[in-house]
Every structure is written in C-alpha cells, then in structure tokens.
Protein backbone atom coordinates (compact mmCIF):
# COMPACT_ATOMS: atom_id res chain seq x y z
CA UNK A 1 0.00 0.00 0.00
CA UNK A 2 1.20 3.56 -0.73
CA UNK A 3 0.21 6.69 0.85
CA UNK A 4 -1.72 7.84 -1.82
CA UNK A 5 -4.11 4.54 -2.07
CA UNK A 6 -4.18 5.05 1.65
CA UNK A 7 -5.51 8.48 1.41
CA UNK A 8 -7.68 6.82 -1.55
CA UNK A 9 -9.01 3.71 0.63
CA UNK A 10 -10.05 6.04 3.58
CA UNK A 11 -12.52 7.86 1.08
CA UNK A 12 -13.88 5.38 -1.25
CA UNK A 13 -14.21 2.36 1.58
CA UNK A 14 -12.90 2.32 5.36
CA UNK A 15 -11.71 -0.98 6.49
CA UNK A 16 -10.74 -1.44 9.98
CA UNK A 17 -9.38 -4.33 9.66
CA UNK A 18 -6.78 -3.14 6.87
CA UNK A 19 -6.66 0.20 8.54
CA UNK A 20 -7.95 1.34 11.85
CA UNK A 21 -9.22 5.00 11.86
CA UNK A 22 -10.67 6.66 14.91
CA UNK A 23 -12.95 7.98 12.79
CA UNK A 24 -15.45 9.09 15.84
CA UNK A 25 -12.45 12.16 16.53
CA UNK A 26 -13.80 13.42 12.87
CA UNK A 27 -16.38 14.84 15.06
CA UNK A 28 -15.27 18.11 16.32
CA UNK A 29 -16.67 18.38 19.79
CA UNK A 30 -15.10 14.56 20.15
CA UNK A 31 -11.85 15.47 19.37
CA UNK A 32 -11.86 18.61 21.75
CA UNK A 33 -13.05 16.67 24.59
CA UNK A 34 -10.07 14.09 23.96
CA UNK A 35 -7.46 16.71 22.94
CA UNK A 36 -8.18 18.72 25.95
CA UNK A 37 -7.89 15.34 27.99
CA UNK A 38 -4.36 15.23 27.31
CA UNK A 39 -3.83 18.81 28.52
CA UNK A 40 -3.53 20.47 24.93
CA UNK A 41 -5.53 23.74 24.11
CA UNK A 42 -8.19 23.74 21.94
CA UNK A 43 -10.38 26.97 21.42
CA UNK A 44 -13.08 27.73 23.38
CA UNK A 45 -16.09 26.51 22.31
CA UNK A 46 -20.03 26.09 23.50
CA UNK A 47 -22.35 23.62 21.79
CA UNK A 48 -25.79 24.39 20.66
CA UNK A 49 -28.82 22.59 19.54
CA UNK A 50 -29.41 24.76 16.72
CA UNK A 51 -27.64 27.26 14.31
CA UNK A 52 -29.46 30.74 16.10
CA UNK A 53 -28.27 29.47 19.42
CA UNK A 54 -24.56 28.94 18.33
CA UNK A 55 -24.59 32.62 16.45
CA UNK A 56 -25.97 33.92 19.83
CA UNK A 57 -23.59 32.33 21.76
CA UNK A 58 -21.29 33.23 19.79
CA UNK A 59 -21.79 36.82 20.21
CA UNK A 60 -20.42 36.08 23.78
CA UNK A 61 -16.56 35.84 22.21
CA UNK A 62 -16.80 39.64 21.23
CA UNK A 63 -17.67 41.06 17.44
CA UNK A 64 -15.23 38.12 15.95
CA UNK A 65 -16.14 34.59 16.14
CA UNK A 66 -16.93 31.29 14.38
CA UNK A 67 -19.79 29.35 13.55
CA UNK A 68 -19.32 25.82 12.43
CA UNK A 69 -21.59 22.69 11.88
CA UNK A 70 -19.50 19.59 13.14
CA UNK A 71 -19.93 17.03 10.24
CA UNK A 72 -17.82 18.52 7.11
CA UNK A 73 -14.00 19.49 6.68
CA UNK A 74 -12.23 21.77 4.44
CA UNK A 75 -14.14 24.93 5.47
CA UNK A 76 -17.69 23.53 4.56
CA UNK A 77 -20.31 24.97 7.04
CA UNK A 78 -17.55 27.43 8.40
CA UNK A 79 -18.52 30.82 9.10
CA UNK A 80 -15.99 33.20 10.50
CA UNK A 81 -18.09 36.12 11.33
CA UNK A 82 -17.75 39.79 11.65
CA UNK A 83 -20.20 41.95 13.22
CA UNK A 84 -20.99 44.81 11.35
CA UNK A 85 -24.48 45.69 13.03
CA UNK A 86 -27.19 44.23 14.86
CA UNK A 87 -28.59 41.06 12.59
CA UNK A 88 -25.62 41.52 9.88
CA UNK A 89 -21.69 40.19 9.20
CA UNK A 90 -19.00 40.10 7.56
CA UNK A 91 -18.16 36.60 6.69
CA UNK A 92 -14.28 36.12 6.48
CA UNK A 93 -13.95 33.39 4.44
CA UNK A 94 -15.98 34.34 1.17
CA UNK A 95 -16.27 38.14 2.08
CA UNK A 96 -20.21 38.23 1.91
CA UNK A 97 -22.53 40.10 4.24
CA UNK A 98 -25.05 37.64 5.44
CA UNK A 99 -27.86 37.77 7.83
CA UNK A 100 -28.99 35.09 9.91
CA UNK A 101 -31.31 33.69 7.93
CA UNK A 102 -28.22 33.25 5.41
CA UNK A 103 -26.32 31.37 7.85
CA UNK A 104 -26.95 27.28 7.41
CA UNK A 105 -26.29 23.94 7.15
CA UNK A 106 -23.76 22.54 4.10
CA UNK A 107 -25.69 19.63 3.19
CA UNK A 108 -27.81 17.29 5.75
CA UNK A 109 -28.46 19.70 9.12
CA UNK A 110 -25.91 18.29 11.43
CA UNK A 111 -26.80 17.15 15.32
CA UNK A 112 -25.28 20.01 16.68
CA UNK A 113 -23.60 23.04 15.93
CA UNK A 114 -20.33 24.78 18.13
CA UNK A 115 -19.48 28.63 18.27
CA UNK A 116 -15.57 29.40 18.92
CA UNK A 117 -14.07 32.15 19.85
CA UNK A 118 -12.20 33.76 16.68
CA UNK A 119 -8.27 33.05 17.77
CA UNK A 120 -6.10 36.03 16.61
CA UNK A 121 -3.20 36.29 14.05
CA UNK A 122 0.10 36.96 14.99
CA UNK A 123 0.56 38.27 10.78
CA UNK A 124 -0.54 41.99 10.96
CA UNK A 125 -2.61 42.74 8.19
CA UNK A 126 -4.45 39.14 8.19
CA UNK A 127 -7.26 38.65 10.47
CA UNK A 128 -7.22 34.76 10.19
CA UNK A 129 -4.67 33.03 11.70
CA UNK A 130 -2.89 31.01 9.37
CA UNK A 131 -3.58 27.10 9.70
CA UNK A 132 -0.64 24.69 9.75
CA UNK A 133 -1.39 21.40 9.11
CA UNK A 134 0.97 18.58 10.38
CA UNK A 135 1.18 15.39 8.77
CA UNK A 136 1.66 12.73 11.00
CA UNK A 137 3.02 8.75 11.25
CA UNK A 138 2.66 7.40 14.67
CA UNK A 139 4.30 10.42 16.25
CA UNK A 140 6.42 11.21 13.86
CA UNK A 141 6.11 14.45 11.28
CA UNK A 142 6.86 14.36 7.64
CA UNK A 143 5.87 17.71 6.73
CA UNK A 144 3.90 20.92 7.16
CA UNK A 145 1.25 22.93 5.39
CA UNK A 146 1.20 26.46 6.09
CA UNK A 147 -2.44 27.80 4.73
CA UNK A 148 -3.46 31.69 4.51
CA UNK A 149 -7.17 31.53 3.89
CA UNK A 150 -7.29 35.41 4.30
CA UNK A 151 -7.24 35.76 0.28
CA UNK A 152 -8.53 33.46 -2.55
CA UNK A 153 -7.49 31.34 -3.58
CA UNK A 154 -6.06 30.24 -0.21
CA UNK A 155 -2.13 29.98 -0.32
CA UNK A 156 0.56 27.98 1.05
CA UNK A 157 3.63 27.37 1.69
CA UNK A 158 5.54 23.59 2.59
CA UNK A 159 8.14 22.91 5.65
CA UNK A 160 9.69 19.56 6.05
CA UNK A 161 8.98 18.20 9.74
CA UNK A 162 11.74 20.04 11.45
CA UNK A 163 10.10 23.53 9.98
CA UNK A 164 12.77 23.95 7.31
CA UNK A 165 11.25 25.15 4.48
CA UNK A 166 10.43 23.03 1.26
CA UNK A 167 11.14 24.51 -2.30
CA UNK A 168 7.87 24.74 -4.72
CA UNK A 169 8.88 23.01 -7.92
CA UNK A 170 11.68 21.04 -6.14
CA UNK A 171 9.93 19.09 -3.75
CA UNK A 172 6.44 19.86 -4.25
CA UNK A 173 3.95 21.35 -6.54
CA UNK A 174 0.57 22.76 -6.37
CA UNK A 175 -2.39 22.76 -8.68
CA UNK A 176 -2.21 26.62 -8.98
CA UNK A 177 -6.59 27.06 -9.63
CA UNK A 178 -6.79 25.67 -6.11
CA UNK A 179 -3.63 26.99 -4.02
CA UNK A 180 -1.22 29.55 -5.00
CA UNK A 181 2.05 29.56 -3.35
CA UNK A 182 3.22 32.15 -0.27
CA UNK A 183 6.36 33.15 1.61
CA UNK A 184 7.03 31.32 4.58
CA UNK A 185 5.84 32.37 8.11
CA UNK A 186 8.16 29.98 11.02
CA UNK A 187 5.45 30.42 13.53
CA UNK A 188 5.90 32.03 17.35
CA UNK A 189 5.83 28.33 18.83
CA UNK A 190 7.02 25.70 15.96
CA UNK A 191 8.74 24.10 18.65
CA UNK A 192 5.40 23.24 20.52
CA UNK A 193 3.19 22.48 17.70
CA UNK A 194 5.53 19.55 16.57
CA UNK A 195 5.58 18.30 20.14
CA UNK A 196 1.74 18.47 20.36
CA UNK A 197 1.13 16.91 17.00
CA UNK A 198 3.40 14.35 17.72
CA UNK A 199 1.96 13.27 20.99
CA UNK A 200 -1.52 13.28 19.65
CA UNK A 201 -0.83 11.13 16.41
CA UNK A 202 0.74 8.78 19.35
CA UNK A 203 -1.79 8.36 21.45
CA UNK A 204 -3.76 7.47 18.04
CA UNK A 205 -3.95 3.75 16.89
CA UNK A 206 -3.96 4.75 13.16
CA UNK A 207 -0.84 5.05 10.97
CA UNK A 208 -1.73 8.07 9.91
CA UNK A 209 -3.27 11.56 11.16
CA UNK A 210 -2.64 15.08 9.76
CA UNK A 211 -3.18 17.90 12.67
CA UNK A 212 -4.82 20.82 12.43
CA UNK A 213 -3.42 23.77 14.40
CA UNK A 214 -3.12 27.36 14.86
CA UNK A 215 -0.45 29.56 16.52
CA UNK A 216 -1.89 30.78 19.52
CA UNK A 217 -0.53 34.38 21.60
CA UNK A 218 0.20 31.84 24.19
CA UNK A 219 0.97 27.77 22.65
CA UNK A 220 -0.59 25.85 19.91
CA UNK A 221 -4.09 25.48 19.62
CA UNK A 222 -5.96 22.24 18.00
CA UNK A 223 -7.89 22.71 15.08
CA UNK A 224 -9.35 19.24 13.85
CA UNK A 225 -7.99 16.01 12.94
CA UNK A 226 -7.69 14.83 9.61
CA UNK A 227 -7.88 11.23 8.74
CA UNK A 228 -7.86 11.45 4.77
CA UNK A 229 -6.46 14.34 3.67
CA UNK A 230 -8.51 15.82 0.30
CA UNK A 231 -5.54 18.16 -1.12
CA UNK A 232 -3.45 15.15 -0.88
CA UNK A 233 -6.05 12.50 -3.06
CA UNK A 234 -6.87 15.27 -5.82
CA UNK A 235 -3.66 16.53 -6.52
CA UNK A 236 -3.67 19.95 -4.82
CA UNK A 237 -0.04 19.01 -4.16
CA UNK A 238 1.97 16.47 -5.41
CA UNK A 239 5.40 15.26 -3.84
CA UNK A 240 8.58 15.00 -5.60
CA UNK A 241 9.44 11.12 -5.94
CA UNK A 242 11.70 10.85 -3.05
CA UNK A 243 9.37 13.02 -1.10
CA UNK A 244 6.10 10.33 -2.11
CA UNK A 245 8.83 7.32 -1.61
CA UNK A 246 9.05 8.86 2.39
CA UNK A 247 5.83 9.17 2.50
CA UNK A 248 5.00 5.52 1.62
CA UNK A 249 7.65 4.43 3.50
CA UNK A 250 5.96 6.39 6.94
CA UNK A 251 3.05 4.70 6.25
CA UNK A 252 4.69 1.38 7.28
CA UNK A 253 6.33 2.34 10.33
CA UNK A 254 9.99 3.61 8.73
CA UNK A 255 12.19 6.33 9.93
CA UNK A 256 11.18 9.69 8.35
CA UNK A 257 14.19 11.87 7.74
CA UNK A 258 13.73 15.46 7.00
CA UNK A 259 12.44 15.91 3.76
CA UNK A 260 14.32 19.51 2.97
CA UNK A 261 17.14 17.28 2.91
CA UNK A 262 19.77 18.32 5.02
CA UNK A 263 20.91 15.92 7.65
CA UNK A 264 18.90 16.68 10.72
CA UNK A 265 19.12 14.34 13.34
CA UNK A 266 15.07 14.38 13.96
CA UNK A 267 14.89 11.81 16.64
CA UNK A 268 17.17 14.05 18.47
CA UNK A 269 15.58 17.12 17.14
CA UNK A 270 11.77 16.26 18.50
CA UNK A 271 13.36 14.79 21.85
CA UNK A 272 14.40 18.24 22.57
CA UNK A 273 11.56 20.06 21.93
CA UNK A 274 9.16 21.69 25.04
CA UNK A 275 6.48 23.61 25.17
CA UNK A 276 8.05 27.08 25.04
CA UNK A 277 7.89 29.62 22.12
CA UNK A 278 10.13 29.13 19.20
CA UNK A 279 10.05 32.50 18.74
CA UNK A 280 11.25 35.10 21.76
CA UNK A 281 9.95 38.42 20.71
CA UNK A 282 7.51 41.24 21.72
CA UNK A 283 3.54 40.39 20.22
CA UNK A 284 3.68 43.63 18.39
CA UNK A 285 7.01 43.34 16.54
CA UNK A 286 6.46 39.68 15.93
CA UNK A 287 2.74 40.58 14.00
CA UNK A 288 4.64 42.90 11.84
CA UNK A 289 8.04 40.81 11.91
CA UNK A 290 5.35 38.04 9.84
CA UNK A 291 3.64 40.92 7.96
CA UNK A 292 7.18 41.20 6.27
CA UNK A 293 7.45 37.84 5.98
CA UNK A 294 4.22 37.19 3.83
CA UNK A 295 5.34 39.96 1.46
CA UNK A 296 8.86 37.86 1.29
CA UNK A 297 10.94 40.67 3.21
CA UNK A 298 14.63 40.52 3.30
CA UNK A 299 14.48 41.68 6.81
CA UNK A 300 12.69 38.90 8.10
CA UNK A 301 15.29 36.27 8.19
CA UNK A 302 17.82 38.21 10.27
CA UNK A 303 15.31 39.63 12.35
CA UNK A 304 14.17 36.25 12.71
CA UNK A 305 17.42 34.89 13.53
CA UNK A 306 17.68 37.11 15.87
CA UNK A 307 14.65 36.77 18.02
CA UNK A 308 15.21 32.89 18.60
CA UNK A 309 14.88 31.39 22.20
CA UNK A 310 18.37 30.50 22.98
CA UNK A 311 17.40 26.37 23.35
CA UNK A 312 19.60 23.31 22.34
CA UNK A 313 17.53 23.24 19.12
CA UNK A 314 18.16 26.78 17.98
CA UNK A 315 20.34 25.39 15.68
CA UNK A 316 17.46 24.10 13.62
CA UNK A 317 15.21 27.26 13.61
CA UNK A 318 17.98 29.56 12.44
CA UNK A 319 18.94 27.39 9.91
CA UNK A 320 14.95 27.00 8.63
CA UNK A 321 15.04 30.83 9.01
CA UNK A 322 18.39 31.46 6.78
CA UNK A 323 16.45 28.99 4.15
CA UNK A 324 13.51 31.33 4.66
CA UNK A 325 15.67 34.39 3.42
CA UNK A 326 17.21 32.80 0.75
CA UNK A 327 14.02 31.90 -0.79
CA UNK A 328 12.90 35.28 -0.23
CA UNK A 329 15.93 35.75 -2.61
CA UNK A 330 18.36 37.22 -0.12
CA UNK A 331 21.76 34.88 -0.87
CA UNK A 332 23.47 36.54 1.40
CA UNK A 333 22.26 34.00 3.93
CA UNK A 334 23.58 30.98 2.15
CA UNK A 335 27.42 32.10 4.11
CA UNK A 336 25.43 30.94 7.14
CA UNK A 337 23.60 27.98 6.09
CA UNK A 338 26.76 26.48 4.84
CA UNK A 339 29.17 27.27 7.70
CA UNK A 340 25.88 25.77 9.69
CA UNK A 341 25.93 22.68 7.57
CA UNK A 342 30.08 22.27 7.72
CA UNK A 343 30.30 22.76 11.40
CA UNK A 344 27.30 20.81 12.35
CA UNK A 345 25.98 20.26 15.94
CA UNK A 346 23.70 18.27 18.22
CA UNK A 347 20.84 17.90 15.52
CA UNK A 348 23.06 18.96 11.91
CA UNK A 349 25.02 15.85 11.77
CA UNK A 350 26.21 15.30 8.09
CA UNK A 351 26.98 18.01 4.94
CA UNK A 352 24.06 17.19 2.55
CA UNK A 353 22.93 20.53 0.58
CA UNK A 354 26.31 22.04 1.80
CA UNK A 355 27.52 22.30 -1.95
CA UNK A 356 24.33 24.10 -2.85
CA UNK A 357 24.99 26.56 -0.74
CA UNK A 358 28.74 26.58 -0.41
CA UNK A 359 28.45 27.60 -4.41
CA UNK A 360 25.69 30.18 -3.71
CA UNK A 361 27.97 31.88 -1.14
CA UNK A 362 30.56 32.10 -3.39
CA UNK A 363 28.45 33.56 -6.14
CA UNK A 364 27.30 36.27 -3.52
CA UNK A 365 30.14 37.40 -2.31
CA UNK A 366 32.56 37.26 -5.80
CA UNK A 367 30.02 39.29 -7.61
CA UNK A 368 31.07 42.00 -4.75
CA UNK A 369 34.26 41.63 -3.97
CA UNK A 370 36.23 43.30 -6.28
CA UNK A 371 35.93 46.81 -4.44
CA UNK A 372 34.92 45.38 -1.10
CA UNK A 373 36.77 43.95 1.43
CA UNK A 374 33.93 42.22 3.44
CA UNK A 375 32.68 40.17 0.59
CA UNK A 376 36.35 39.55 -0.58
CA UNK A 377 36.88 38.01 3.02
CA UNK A 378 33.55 36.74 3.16
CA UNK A 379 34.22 34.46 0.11
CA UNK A 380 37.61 33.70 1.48
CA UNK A 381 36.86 32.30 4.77
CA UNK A 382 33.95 29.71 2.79
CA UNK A 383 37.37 28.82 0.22
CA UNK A 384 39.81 28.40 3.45
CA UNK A 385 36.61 25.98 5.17
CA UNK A 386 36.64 24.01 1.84
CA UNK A 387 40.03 23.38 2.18
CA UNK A 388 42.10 25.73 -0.14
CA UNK A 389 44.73 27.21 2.13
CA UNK A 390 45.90 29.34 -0.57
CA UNK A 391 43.05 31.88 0.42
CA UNK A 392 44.75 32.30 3.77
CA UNK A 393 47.05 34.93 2.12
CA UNK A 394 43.78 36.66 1.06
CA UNK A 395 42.74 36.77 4.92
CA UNK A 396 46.16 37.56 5.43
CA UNK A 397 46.58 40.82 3.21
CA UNK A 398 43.55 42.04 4.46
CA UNK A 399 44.11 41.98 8.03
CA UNK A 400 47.68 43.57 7.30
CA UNK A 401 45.58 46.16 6.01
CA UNK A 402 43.49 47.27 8.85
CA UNK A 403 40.15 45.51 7.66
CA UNK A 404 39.23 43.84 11.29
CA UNK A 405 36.97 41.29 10.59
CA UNK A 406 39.86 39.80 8.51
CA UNK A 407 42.09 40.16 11.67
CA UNK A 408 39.44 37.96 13.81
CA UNK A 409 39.40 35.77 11.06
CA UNK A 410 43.28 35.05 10.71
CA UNK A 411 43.44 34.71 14.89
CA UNK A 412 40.93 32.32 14.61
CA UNK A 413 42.30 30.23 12.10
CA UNK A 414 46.01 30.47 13.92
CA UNK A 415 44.48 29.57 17.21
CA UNK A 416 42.96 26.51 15.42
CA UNK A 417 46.11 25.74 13.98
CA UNK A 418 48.18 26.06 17.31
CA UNK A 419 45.95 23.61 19.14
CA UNK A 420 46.25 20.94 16.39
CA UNK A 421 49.83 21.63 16.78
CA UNK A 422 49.75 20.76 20.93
C-alpha cells in the first residue's frame, strides 16, 4: 500500500481491519473533549442545539467569532463572522454580508452546531490566523502545510517536519486554480506544535493523522484532525518522488528523515523540543516581523534569527530561518547555512545541501568583492573551510591592512592551527 491509495481507501471504503481509523475524533466536539484530555488547548467553544443558538452564543466571544456545523472538513459549514451591526456580518472566508437567515447547514443539518471564539493572528494585516497542518506517522512528522485563507485562492507554503522550508517546484507542486504559493511564516511556537502533534498522532492507533493547528498568543491550539487528507487524493499538491517514496515508507512504520534534505538528526531534534515559544519576541514586533514575511521581506530572516529562544535546538530554527531568506531571494544567507551545515551540531550531523549553498555563497560574495573587502573576506573564509589554504594569504593581506573582521578571522584560524599543533 502507498500513501496515496491510503488516502484513496479512507474515502472510497474504510476498512478497519486493513486500517484502523478513529474515525469518531472526525467529530469536532469529540476530538476537543479528547485533545483537551491530554492537557492540549483547543479553542473555546459552547455547543448548541441549533444554528441561532450557536450565532448567539457566539456573540459572547466579542464582534469576531466562528460558527461551524461539526460534520464537514475543508471549510464547509464554516462561518468566520464579523459583526458589522445588529442582525448583519462580515463573513471572512468568502467576504459576503449575510444575515442570519443566510447562515446554514452545508448539506444534511448536522446534530449540533459549536461557536468558537475567533483566535487572533500573529501576521498583521491578516485577520485569520494562518492554519498549519501537520502530517503525522505514529508520532512522527513528515511535513507541514502552512495555509493563509485570508485571500482566494487560499495559499501555502511547505516545511519539512523540522520547519525547514520546502522549495515549490523542487519538492512539491501545487495545482495553482486551487492553491497559489506564499512566503514562509516559522510560527511564534514551531517548537510546541511539533511536540503536540506528535503526541496526539501517538496516542492514536492509526498510521496516519494530519493535525490541524493554529499559533496561539500563548501555545498551539488544535484545530481538527484529519484522517484522509482531500488536497493530498486530488492533486492539490503532489510530492517529488523521493518526497512520495518517504511518505509511503511512513506509512509502514519507517524512519522519516527530514524531507528539505539536510541531515537533521530528527529523533534528536523532537526529543528536545518543550512547550516554550520558538520565537522570543515582543507580540507587536512579531505581528509585523510576519507581515514582512508574507510579502517575502529581506528583513525577516535576520530579524528572525535574531529573536530565537536561545534552546539546544536553535540550531534548527535559524537554519529554517536562513532557508527562509534565501528563498525570499536574499543569498546573502547561504554564508550561514553552509558554515551551519560544515560545522554541524547536536541535531546537523552530516553536509548534505552544503555544496548548494557553499556555491551560492561564493556567487554572492565574488560578484562584490572586487571593491569590497567584506565580501572579498567573506568568500575567502567559505574557500579556506573548503580546504584551499591558498586563500589564507587573502585573509592575510587584508588583516595587514586594517580591515578587522579579517584580523578575527586570521586569529581564529592560527588559534585553530596552534591547538592541532599541541
């Protein structure tokens, strides 16, 4: 069986006995009740008989909230709701005004309906928090979907299960009349929602679950679970061979490495992870810190870089973030990505992709060097770490010259030298 007749099986014909689904958690007020069991926020909620009771009690979350029949997926009898005036909204998703006679069931009239409280964005400028779905294998992550459904069509954006990001057209594509593709946003507590998605899709007896989530002010927040996932069976996006290969190979219990490619140690990586934000920064800066980032701003990655919790895994988040500014098409991050990859640590453990970038670096900084002495250093130092000692005259002349970061260069490499020669 591959994943994709997986996905296929679950919608055309379920079989427990091939493939056990706990397909009672596709009922939303179910899978609160059992995701708040284990301690993990969900957002609050009240459950109504009928359709007028949930929009009243949903008045109770303030002039923003949801309405949402219990029995569909993919947005279907969602309405995100803005109050405009007594008896009238704005509805977020499709930007009509409706009434509440316009506000109804998507096909049969479910048992019950739930109003939630709207949860906010942390991306200024985009009133719906972006949804990041986490594809899951008994515990462990493949991948993640980032999805903005503030604009149609919705778009998204691809991380590999350690939040690096994927490349569209390299690992993934997209059927561009459904999805269209976006910068990527690393959000405020990545950390958390892979250790919550994780420990859900373990305490599952299914081989495979993709979670819903949001980033919350204040941890990750549960959306739904997904037991078939749609985008996946139609083609929304398809998976690079090697990418698909993982994929069928999670299905069956194997070791998923980190799709992005670079050598991540992820059973490492996901043992260190905690609750805590990924992300140390001030609520305000951070909303417009992801603004940028949604436009594809060259700030954001060493702003980002900056504003990382100072953790054992920090490693891994600046390097997704460095990847982040180089596909926002800022190559002067690929210096640190490779010196990242050469030097390794706890969780980079091997030099795949380090050519990639180890040739980007040196494209950078040669195009500039001629009249500049930081880029004519810069390319030095990633020559000297490749082995060519003839650069170290380069460093050299430099630092004779005055330029200091050459001179902190040169002492470095002599001090290197000097203990190799104790």
């Amino acid at each position: 069986m591959t994943y994709l007749s997986l996905m296929r099986q679950r919608f055309s014909q379920r079989n427990p006995a091939i493939d056990p689904v706990p397909w009672e958690l596709d009922d939303k007020y179910t899978a609160y009740e059992f995701v708040s069991s284990l301690g993990y926020k969900v957002p609050r909620y009240v459950r109504t008989e009928t359709v007028q009771a949930a929009l009243e009690a949903g008045m109770h979350f303030g002039d923003r909230f949801v309405v949402k029949q219990p029995n569909r997926h993919s947005t279907k009898g969602v309405y995100i709701l803005q109050r405009l005036a007594a008896n009238r909204f704005l509805e977020l998703l499709s930007f009509k005004e409706l009434t509440p006679a316009d506000i109804k069931a998507d096909g049969p009239e479910p048992d019950y309906w739930l109003a939630e409280e709207c949860l906010p964005s942390l991306v200024s400028g985009r009133p719906l928090p972006f949804d990041y779905k986490i594809y899951a294998f008994r515990g462990q992550v493949s991948h993640i979907t980032q999805i903005d459904r503030n604009v149609q069509p919705p778009r998204v954006a691809v991380f590999d299960g350690a939040f690096v990001p994927l490349v569209l057209g390299t690992h993934y594509t997209i059927d561009s009349s459904r999805w269209l593709s976006e910068h990527h946003v690393l959000p405020k507590y990545a950390g958390a929602m892979l250790q919550m998605a994780a420990a859900l899709s373990r305490s599952l007896e299914t081989r495979f679950v993709k979670v819903d989530c949001f980033d919350g002010p204040d941890g990750p927040v549960f959306g739904e679970f997904t037991f078939a996932s749609g985008g996946d069976d139609v083609g929304m996006i398809r998976y690079e061979e090697s990418f698909l290969n993982t994929l069928n190979g999670a299905i069956h219990g194997e070791a998923i490495p980190a799709v992005s490619g670079f050598d991540i140690d992820i059973p490492s990586f996901v043992r260190s992870l905690d609750s805590g934000p990924t992300i140390a920064a001030d609520e305000a800066a951070l909303r417009l810190l992801s603004a940028g980032a949604v436009q594809g701003d060259r700030r954001y990655a060493p702003a980002l870089t900056q504003r990382l919790r100072r953790s054992a895994n920090r490693p891994v988040f600046e390097l997704a973030a460095n990847v982040i500014g180089v596909l926002n098409g800022d190559h002067s991050r690929a210096f640190s990505i490779q010196a990242a990859v050469r030097q390794g640590s706890s969780y980079l453990v091997g030099t795949s992709r380090l050519d990639e970038f180890e040739t980007m670096a040196l494209e950078f900084h040669d195009s500039r060097s001629e009249s500049n002495p930081w880029h004519r250093s810069r390319a030095a130092e990633v020559r000297v770490a490749a082995g060519d000692l003839t650069q170290v005259s380069v460093l050299r002349d430099l630092a004779a010259d005055g330029y200091e970061h050459a001179r902190r260069v040169i002492a470095k490499y002599d001090e290197c030298n000097s203990r190799r020669g104790e």
